[in-house]
N, C-alpha and C. Protein backbone atom coordinates (compact mmCIF):
# COMPACT_ATOMS: atom_id res chain seq x y z
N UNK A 1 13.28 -24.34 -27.23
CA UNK A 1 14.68 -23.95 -27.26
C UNK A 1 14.78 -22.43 -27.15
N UNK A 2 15.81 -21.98 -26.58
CA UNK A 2 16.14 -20.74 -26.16
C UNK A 2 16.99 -19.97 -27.10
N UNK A 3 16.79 -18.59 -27.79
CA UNK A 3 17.85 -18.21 -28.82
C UNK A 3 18.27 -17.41 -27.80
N UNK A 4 19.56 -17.18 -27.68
CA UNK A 4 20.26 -15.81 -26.58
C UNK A 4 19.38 -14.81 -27.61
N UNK A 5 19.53 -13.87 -27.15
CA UNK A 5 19.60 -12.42 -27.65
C UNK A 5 20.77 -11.67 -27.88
N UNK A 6 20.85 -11.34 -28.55
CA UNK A 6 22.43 -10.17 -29.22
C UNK A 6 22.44 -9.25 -28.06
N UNK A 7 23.97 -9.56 -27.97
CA UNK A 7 24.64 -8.95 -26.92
C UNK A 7 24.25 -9.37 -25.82
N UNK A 8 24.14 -10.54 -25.34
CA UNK A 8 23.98 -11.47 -23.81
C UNK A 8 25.01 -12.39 -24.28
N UNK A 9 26.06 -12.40 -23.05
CA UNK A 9 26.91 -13.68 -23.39
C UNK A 9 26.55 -15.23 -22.86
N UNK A 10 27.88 -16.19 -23.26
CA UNK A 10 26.66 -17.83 -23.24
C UNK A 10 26.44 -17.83 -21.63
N UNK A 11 27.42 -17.47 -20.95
CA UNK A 11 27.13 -17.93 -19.54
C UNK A 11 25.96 -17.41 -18.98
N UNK A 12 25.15 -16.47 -19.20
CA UNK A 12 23.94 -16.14 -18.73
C UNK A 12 23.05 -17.32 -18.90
N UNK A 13 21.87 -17.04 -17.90
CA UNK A 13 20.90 -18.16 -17.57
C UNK A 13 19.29 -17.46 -17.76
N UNK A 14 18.39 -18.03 -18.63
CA UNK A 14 17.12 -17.85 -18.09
C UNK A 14 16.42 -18.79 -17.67
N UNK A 15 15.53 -18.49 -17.20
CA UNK A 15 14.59 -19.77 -16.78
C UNK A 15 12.71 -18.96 -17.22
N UNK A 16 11.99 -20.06 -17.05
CA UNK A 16 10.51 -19.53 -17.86
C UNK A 16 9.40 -20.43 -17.02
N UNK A 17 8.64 -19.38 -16.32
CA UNK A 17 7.78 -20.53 -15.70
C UNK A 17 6.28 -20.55 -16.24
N UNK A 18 5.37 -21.42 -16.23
CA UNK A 18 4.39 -21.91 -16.75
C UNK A 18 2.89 -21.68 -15.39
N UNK A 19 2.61 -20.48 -15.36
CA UNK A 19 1.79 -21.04 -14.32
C UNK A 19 0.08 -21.31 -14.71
N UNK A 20 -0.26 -22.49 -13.05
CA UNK A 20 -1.45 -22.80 -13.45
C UNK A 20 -2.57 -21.71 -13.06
N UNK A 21 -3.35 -22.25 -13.25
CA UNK A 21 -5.11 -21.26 -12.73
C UNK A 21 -5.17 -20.41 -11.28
N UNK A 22 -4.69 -21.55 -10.73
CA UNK A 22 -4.54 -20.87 -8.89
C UNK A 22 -3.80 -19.81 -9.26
N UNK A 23 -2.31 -20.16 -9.79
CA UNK A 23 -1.33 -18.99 -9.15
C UNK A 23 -2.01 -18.11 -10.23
N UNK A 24 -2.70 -17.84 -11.34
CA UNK A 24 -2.90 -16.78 -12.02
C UNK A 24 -4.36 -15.97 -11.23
N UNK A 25 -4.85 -16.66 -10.49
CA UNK A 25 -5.64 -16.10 -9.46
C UNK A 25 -5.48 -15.87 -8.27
N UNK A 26 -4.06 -15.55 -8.26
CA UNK A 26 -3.83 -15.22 -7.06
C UNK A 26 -3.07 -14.34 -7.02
N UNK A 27 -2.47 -13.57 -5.79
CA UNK A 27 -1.66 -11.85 -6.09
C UNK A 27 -0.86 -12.12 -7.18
N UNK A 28 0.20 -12.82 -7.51
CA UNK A 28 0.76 -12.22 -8.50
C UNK A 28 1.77 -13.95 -8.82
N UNK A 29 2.51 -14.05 -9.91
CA UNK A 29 2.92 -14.82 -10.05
C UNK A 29 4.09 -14.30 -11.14
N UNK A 30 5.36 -15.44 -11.23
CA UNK A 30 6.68 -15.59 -11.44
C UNK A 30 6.35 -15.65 -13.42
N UNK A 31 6.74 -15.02 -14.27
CA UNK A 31 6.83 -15.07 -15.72
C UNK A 31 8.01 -15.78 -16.22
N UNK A 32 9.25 -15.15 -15.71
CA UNK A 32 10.23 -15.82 -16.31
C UNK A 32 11.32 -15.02 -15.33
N UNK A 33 12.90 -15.42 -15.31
CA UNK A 33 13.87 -14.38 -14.53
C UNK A 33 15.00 -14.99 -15.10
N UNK A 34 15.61 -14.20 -14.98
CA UNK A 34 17.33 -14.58 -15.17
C UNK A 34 18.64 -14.00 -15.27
N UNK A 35 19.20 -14.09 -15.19
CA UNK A 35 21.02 -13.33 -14.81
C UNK A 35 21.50 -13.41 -16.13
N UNK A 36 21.90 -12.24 -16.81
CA UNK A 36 22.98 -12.10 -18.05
C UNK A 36 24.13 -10.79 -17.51
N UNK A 37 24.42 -11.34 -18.33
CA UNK A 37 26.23 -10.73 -18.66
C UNK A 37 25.88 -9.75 -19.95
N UNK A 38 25.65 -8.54 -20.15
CA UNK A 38 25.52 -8.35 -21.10
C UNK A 38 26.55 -7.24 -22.03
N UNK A 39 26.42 -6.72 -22.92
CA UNK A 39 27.57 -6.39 -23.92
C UNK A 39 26.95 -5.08 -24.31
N UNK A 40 27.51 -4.22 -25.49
CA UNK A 40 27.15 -3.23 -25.84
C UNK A 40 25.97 -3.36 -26.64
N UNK A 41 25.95 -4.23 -27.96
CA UNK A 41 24.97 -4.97 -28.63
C UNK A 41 23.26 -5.20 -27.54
N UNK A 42 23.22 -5.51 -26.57
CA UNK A 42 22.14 -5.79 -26.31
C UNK A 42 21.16 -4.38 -25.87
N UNK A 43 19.98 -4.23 -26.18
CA UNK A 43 18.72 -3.58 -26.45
C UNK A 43 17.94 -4.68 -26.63
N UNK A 44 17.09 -3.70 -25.59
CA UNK A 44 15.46 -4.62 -26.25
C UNK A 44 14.49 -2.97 -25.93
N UNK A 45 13.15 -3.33 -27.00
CA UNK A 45 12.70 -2.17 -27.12
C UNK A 45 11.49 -2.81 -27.77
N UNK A 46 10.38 -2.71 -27.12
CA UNK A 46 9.09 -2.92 -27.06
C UNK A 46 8.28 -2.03 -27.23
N UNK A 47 6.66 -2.39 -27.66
CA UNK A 47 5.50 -1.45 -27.74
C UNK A 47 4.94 -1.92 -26.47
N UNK A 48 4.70 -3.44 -26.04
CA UNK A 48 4.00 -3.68 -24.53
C UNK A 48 4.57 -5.21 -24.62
N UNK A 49 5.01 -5.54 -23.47
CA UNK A 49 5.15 -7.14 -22.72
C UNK A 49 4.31 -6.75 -21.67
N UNK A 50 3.22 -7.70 -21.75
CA UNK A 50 1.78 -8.38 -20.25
C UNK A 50 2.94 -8.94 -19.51
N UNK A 51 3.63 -8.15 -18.11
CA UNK A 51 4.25 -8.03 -17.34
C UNK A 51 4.85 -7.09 -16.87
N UNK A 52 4.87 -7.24 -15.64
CA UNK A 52 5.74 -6.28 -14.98
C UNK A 52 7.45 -6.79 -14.83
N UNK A 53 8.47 -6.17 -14.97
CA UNK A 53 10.13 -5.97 -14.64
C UNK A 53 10.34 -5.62 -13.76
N UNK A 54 11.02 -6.34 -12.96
CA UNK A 54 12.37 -6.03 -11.35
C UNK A 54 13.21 -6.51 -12.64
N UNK A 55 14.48 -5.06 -12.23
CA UNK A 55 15.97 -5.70 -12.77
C UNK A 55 16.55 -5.24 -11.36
N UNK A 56 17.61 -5.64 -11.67
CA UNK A 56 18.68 -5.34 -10.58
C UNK A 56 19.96 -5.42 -11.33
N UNK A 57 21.26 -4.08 -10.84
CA UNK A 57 22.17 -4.68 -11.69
C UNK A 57 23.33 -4.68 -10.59
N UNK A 58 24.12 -5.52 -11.23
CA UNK A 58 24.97 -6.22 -10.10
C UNK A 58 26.12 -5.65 -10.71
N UNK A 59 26.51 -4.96 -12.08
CA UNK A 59 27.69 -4.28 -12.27
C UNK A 59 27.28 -4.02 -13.48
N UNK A 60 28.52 -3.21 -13.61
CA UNK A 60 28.31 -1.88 -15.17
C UNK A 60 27.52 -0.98 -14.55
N UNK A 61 26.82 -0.94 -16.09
CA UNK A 61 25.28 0.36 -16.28
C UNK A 61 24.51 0.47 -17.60
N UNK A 62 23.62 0.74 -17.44
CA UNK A 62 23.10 0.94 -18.75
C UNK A 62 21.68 1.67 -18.52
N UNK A 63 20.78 1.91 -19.28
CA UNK A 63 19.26 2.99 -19.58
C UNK A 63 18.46 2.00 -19.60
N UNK A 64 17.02 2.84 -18.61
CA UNK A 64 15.66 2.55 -18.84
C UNK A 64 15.18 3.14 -19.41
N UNK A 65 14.45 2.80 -20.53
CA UNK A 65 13.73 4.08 -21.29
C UNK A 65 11.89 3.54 -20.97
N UNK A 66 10.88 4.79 -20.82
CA UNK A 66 10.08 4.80 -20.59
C UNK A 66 9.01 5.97 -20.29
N UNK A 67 8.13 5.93 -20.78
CA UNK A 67 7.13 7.48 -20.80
C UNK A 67 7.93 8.48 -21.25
N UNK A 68 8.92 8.24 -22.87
CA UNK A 68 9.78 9.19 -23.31
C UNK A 68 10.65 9.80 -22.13
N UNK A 69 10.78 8.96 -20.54
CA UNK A 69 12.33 9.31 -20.30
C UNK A 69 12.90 7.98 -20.22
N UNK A 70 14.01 8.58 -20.16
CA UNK A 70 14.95 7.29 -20.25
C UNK A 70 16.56 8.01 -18.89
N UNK A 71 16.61 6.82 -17.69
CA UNK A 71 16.96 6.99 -16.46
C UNK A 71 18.44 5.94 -16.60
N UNK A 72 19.73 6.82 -16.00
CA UNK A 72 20.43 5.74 -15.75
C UNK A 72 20.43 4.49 -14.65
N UNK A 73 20.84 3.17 -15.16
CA UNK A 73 21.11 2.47 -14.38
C UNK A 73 22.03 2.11 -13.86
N UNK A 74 22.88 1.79 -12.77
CA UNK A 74 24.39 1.48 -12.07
C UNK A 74 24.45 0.57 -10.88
N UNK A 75 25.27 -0.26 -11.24
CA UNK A 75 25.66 -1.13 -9.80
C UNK A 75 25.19 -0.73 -8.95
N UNK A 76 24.29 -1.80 -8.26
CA UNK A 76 23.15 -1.32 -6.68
C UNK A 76 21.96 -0.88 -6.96
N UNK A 77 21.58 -0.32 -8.22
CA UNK A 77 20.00 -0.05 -8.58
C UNK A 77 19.54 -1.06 -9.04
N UNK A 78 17.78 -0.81 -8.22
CA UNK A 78 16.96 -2.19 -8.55
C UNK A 78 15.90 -0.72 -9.09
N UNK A 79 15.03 -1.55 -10.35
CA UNK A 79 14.05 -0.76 -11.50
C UNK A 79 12.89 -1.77 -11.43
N UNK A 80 11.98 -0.79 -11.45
CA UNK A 80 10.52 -1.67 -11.47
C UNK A 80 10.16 -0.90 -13.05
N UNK A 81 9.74 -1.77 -13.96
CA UNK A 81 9.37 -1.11 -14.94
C UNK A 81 8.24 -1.89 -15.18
N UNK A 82 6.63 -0.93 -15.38
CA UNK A 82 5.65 -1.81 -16.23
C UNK A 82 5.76 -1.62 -17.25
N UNK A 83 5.87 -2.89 -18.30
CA UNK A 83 6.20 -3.35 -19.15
C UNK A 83 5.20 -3.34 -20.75
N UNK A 84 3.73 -2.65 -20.07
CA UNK A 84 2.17 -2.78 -20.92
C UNK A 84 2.56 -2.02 -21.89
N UNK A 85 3.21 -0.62 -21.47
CA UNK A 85 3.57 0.18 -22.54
C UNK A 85 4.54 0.00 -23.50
N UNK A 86 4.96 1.08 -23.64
CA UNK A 86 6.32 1.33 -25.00
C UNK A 86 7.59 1.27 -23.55
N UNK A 87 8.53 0.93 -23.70
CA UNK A 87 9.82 0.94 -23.36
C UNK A 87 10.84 -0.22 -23.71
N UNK A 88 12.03 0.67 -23.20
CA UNK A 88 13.43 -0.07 -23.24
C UNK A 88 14.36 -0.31 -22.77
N UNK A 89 14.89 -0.97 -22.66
CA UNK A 89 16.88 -1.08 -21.63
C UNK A 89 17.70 -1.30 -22.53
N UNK A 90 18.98 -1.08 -21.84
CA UNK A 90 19.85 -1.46 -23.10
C UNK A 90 21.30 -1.43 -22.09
N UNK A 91 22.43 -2.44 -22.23
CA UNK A 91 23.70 -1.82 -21.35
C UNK A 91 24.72 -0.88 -22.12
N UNK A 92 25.15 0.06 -21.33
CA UNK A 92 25.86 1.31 -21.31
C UNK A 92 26.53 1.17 -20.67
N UNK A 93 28.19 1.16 -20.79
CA UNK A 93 28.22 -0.02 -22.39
C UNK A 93 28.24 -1.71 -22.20
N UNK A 94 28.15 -1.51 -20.81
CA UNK A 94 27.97 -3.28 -20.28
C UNK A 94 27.21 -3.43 -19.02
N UNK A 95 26.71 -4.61 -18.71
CA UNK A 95 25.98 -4.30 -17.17
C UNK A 95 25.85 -5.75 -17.05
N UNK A 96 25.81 -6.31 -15.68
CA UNK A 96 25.50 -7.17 -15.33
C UNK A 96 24.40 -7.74 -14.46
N UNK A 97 22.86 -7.79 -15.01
CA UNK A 97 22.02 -7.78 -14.12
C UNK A 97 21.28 -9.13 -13.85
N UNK A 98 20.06 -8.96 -12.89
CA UNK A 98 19.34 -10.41 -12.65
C UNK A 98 18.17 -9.34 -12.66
N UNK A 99 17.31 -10.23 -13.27
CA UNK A 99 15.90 -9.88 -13.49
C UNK A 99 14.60 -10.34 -13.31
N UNK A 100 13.55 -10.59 -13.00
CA UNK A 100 12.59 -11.35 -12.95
C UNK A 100 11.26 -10.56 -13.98
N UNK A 101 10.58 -11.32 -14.64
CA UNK A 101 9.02 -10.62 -15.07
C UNK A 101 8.10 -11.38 -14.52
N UNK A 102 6.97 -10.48 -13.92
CA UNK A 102 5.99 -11.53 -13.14
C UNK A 102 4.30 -10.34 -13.52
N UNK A 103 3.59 -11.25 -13.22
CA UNK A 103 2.26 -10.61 -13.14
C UNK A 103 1.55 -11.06 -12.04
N UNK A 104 0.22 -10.58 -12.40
CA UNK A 104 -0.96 -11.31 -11.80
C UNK A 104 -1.79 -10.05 -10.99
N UNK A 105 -3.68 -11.01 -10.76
CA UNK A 105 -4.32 -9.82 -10.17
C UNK A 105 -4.07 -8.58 -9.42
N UNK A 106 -3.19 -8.67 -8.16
CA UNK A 106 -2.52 -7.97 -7.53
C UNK A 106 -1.83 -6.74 -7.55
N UNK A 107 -0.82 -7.00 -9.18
CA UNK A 107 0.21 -6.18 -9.69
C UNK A 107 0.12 -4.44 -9.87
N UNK A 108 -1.44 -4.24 -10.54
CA UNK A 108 -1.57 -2.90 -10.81
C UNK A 108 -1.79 -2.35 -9.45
């Protein structure tokens, strides 16, 4: 079961994929992705997620934070963020994005 996260509203969607041996031996493979709606409330802020981030935001704006900077985001920017380290996003003060996390041999 799925808990939203604070500050994502219900209509957002994730999805989570499971992969086998091949695709983890192979260039790179799908982690999880999904489209939220999000609010002022939402942040997320990590020491490391084993994945790499594509966001894309489709409206609003909000911050990437990463290697102590932190970059705006706005309608029409797509962000590659590796994810191993310390960073964060958060919407400013709302944003509407689609995202995917993926890995695999390939990635670095």
């Amino acid at each position: 079961m799925y808990r939203r996260e604070k500050g994502v509203s219900e209509n957002s969607e994730i999805y989570f994929y499971t992969p086998g041996i091949i695709a983890k031996n192979t260039f790179f493979y799908l982690n999880s992705l999904g489209h939220f709606w999000c609010g002022s409330e939402y942040c997320v802020r990590r020491q490391n997620f084993d994945s790499y981030l594509i966001l894309y935001v489709k409206s609003g704006a909000g911050a990437v934070e990463t290697d102590g900077i932190s970059r705006r985001g706005e309608a029409g920017d797509l962000v590659f963020l590796d994810c191993h380290g310390p960073h964060g996003y958060y919407a400013d003060p709302e944003w509407e994005i689609q995202w995917l996390h993926f890995e695999g041999v390939a990635c670095e």
